[in-house]
Protein backbone atom coordinates (compact mmCIF):
# COMPACT_ATOMS: atom_id res chain seq x y z
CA UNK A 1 102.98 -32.87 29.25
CA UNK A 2 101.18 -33.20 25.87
CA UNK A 3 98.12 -30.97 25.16
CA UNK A 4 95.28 -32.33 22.83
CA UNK A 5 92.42 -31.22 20.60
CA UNK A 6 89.68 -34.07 20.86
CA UNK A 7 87.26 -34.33 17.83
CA UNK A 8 83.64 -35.58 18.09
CA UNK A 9 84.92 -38.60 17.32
CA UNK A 10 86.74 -39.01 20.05
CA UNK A 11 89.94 -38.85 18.42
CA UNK A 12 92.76 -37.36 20.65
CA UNK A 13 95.64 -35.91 18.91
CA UNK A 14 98.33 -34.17 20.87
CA UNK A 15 98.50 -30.22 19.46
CA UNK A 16 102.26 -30.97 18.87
CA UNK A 17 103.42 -33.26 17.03
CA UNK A 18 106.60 -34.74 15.28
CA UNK A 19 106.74 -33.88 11.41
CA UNK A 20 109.49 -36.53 9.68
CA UNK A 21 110.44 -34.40 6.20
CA UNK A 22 114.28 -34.45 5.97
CA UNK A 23 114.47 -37.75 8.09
CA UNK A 24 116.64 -40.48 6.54
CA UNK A 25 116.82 -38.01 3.51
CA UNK A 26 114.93 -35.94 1.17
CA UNK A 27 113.47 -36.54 -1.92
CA UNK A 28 115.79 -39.79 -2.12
CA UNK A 29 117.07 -42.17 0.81
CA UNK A 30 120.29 -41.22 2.09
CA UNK A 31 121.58 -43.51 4.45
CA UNK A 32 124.44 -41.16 5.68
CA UNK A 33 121.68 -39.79 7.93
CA UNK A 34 120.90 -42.53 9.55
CA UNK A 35 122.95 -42.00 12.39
CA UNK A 36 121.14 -38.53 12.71
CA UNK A 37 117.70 -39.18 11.99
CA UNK A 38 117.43 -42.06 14.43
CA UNK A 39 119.02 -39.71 16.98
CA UNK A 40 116.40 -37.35 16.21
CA UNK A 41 113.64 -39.83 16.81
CA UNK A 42 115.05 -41.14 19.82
CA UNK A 43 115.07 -37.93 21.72
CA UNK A 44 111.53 -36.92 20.52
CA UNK A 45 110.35 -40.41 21.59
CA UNK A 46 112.15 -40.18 24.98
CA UNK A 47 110.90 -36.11 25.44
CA UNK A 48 106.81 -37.79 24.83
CA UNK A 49 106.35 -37.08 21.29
CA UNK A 50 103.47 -39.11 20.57
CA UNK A 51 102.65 -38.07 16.98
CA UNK A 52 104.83 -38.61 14.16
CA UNK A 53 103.88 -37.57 10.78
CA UNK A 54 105.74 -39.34 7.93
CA UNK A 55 104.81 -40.03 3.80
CA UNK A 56 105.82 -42.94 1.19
CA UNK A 57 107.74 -40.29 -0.32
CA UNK A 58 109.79 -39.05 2.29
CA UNK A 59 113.10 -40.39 1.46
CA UNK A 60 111.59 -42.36 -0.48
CA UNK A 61 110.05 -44.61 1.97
CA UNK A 62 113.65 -44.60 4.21
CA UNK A 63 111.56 -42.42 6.75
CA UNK A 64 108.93 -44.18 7.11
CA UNK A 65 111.53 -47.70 7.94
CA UNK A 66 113.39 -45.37 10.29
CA UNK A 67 110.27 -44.08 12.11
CA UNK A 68 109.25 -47.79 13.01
CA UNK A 69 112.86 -48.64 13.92
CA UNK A 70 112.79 -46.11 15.97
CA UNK A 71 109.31 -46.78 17.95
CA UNK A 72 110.51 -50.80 18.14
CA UNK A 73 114.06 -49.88 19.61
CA UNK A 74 112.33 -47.70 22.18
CA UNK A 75 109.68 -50.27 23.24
CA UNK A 76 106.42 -47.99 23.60
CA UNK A 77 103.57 -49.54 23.26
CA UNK A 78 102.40 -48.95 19.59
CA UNK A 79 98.69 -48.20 20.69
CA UNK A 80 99.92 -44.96 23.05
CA UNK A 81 101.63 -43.91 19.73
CA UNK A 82 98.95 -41.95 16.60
CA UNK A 83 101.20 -42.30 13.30
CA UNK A 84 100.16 -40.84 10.06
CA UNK A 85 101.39 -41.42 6.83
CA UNK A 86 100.12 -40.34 3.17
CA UNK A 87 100.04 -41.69 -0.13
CA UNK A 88 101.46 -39.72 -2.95
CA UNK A 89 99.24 -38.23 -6.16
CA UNK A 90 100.80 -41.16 -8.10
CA UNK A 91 98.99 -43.96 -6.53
CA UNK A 92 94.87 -42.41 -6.07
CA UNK A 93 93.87 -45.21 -7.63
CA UNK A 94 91.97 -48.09 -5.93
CA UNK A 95 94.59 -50.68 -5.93
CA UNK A 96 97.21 -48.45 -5.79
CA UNK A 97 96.15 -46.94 -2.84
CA UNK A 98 95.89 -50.12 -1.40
CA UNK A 99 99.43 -51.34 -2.65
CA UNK A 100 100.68 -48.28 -1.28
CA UNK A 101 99.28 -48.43 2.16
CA UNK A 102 100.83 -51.83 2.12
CA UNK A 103 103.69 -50.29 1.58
CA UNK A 104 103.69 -47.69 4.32
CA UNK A 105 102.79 -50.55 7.48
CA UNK A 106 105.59 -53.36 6.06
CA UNK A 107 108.21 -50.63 6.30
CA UNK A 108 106.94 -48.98 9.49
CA UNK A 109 106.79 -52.58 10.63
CA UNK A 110 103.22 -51.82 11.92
CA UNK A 111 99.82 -53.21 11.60
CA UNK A 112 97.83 -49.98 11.32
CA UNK A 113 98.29 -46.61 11.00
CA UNK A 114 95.88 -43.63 12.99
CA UNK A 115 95.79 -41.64 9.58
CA UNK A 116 96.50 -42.00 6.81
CA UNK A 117 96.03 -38.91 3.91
CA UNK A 118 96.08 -37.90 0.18
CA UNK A 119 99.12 -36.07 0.29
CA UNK A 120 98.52 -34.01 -2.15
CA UNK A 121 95.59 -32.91 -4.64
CA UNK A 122 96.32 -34.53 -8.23
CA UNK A 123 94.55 -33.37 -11.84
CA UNK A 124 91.61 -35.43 -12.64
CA UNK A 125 92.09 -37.54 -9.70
CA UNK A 126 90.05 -40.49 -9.29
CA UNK A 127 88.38 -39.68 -5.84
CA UNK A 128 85.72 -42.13 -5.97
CA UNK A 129 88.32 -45.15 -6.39
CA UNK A 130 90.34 -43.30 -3.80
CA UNK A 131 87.91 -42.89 -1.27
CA UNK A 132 86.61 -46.45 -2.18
CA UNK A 133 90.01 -47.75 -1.06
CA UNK A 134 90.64 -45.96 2.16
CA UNK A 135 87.28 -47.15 2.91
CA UNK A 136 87.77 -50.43 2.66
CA UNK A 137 91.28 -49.52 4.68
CA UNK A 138 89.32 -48.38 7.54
CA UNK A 139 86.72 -51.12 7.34
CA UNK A 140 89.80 -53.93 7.56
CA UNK A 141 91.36 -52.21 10.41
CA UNK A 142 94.60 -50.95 8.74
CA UNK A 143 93.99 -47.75 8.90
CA UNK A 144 91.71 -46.15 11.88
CA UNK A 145 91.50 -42.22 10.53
CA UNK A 146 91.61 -40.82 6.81
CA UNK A 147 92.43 -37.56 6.45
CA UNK A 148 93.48 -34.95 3.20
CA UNK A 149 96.55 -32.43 2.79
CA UNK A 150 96.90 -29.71 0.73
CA UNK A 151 93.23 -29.73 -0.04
CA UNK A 152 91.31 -26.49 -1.08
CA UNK A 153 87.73 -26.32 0.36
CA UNK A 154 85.60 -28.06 -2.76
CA UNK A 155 88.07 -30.97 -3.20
CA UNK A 156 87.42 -31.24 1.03
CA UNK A 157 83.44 -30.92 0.57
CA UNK A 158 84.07 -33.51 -2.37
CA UNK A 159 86.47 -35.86 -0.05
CA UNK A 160 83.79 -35.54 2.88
CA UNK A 161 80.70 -36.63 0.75
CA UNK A 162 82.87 -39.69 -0.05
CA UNK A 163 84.70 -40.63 3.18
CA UNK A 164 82.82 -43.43 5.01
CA UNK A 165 83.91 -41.97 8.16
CA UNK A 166 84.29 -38.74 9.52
CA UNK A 167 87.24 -36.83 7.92
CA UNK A 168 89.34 -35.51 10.83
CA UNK A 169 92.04 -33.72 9.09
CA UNK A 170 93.42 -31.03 5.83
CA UNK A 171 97.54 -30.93 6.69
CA UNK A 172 98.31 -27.69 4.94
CA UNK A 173 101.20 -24.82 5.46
CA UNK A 174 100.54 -22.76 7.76
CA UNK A 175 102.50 -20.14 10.27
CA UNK A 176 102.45 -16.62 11.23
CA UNK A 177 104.04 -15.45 7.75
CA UNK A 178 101.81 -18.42 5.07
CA UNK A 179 98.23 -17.47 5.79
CA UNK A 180 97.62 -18.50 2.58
CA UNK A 181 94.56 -21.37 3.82
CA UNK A 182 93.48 -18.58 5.73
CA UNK A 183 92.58 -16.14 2.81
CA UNK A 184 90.98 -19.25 0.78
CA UNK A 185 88.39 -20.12 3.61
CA UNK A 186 90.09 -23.68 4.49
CA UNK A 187 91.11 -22.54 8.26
CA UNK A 188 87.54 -21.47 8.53
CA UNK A 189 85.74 -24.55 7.10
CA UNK A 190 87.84 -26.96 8.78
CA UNK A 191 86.93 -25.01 12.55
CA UNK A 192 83.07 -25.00 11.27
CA UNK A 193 83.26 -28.87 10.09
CA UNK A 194 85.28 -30.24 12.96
CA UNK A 195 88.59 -31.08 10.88
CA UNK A 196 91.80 -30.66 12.44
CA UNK A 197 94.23 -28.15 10.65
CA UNK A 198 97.70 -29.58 10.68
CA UNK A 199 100.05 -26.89 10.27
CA UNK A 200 103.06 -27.63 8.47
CA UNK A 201 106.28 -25.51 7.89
CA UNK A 202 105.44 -23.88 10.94
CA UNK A 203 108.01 -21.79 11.84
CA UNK A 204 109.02 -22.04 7.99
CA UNK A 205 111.61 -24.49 7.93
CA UNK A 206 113.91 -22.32 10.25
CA UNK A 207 113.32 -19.64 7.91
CA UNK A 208 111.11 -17.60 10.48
CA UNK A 209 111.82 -14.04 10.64
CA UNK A 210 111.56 -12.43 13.61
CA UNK A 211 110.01 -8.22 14.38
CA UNK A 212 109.78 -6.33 17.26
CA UNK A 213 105.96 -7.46 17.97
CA UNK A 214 106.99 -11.30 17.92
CA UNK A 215 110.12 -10.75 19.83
CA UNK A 216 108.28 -8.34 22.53
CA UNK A 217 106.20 -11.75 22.71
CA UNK A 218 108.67 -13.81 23.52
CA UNK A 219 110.58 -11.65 25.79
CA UNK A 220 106.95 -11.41 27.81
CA UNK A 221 106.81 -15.07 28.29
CA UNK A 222 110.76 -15.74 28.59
CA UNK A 223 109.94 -17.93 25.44
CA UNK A 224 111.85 -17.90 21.44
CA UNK A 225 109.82 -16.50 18.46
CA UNK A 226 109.22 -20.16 17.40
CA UNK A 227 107.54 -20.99 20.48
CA UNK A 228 105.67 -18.08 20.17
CA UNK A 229 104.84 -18.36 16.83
CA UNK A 230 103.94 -22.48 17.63
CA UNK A 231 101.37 -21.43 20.29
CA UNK A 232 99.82 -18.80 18.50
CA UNK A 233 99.41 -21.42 15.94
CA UNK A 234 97.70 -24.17 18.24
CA UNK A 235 95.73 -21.38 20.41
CA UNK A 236 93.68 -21.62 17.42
CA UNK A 237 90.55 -23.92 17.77
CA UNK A 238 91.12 -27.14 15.59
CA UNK A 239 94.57 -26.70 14.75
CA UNK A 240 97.51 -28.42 15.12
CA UNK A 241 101.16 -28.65 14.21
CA UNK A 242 104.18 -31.01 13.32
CA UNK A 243 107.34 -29.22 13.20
CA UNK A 244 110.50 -30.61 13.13
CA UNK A 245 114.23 -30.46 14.92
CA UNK A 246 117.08 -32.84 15.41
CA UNK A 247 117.86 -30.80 18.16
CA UNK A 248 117.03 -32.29 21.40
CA UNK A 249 116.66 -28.55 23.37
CA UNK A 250 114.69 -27.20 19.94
CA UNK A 251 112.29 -30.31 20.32
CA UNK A 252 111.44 -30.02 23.81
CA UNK A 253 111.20 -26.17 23.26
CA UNK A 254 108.74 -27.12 20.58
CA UNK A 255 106.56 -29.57 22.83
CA UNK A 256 106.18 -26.95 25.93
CA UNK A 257 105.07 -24.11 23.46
CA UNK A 258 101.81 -25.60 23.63
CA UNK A 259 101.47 -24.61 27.51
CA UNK A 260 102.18 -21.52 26.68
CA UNK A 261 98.95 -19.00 26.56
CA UNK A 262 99.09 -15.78 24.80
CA UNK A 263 96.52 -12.63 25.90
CA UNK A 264 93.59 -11.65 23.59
CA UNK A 265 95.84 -8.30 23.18
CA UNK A 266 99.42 -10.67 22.30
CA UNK A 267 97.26 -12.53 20.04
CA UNK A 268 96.10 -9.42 17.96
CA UNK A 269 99.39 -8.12 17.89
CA UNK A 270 100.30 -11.11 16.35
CA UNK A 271 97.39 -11.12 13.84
């Protein structure tokens, strides 16, 4: 049972999604994992993951062709689906950007994506030509959503006075140890401007420590400390999240921590 936040745009997008970093490789392709990442996909498809996340440089495009494989093997329709992709700092330009959207749909084997973001903030990028581009994205119908990542809150004011269309979301890390978009005012200005917070690196990569307060948590709602710290993350208005598991129990884990509901007292104990 997915849960959603719904923007003013009426743009539904589930609270948990599926992040693709580390499918069908790294910072290169590596084909070995084929066999792995497609297993990975499969079971999040079948457990009603609706939202994948990938980039063009995820494996250096490999995740993006297994993603699609994936979704075409599985035979949901594409339109119950919301896929996002990114372009990389290397291609903000306004060709570029449109080369590299290109780029993203032949591989997914799609003819749109939901959203599509700067993935991350360059030096001296060229917005204007950026923004120019993933207009004319949106106005062609290849891409329905633009969003930002990694963004502090001038280069989102900047991005919002140039976006066509509403900008619906800043994908940034976020969990209950990186409250770093917290302290620099982003969490706040995306719940006061109606942009979804994407969470990323939610429960760190499997690097989440546990303590006695998180654990006492858990044990109250027969749940794990990711779960926990998952739906303190989406209990939050506007945000979302897009961790990540090959592990079939870990994934649906992941999904039903968003019907979990944690007391105003659980939630300052958290805080």
């Amino acid at each position: 049972m997915q849960s959603y936040e719904t923007l003013p745009t009426g743009l539904r997008v589930p609270q948990i999604g599926f992040g693709t970093w580390k499918i069908g490789g790294g910072h290169s392709a590596d084909p070995s994992q084929d066999g792995w990442s497609l297993a990975a996909l499969r079971s999040a498809l079948e457990l009603g993951y609706t939202h994948f996340d990938t980039a063009e440089t995820y494996a250096k495009g490999h995740s993006e062709e297994l993603t699609g494989q994936a979704v075409r093997e599985a035979g949901i329709d594409r339109e119950s689906l919301l896929i996002t992709s990114k372009v990389t700092p290397a291609n903000l330009g306004y060709r570029s950007v449109l080369d590299a959207c290109a780029g993203s749909l032949r591989r997914l084997g799609m003819d749109y994506l939901d959203i599509y973001l700067i993935h991350w903030p360059a030096p001296n990028m060229p917005l204007e030509d950026t923004f120019r581009a993933l207009n004319r994205l949106v106005e062609e119908g290849k891409v329905r959503h633009v969003g930002v990542s990694n963004f502090d809150v001038p280069q989102l004011r900047r991005s919002q006075a140039l976006c066509a269309t509403p900008l619906v979301t800043n994908q940034v890390p976020y969990s209950l140890g990186d409250r770093s978009y917290v302290k620099n005012g982003v969490l706040a200005y995306c719940q006061e401007n109606d942009i979804l917070l994407t969470a990323y690196s939610p429960v760190e990569q499997g690097q989440m420590k546990s303590n006695p307060a998180l654990q006492a948590v858990a044990d109250t709602h027969d749940a794990t400390p990711q779960q926990i710290a998952l739906a303190w993350l989406v209990q939050q208005p506007r945000v979302i999240t897009i961790p990540m598991s090959g592990n079939p129990k870990h994934q649906a884990d992941n999904l039903a921590a968003a019907e979990i509901v944690l007391s105003e007292e659980e939630l300052s104990r958290l805080n």
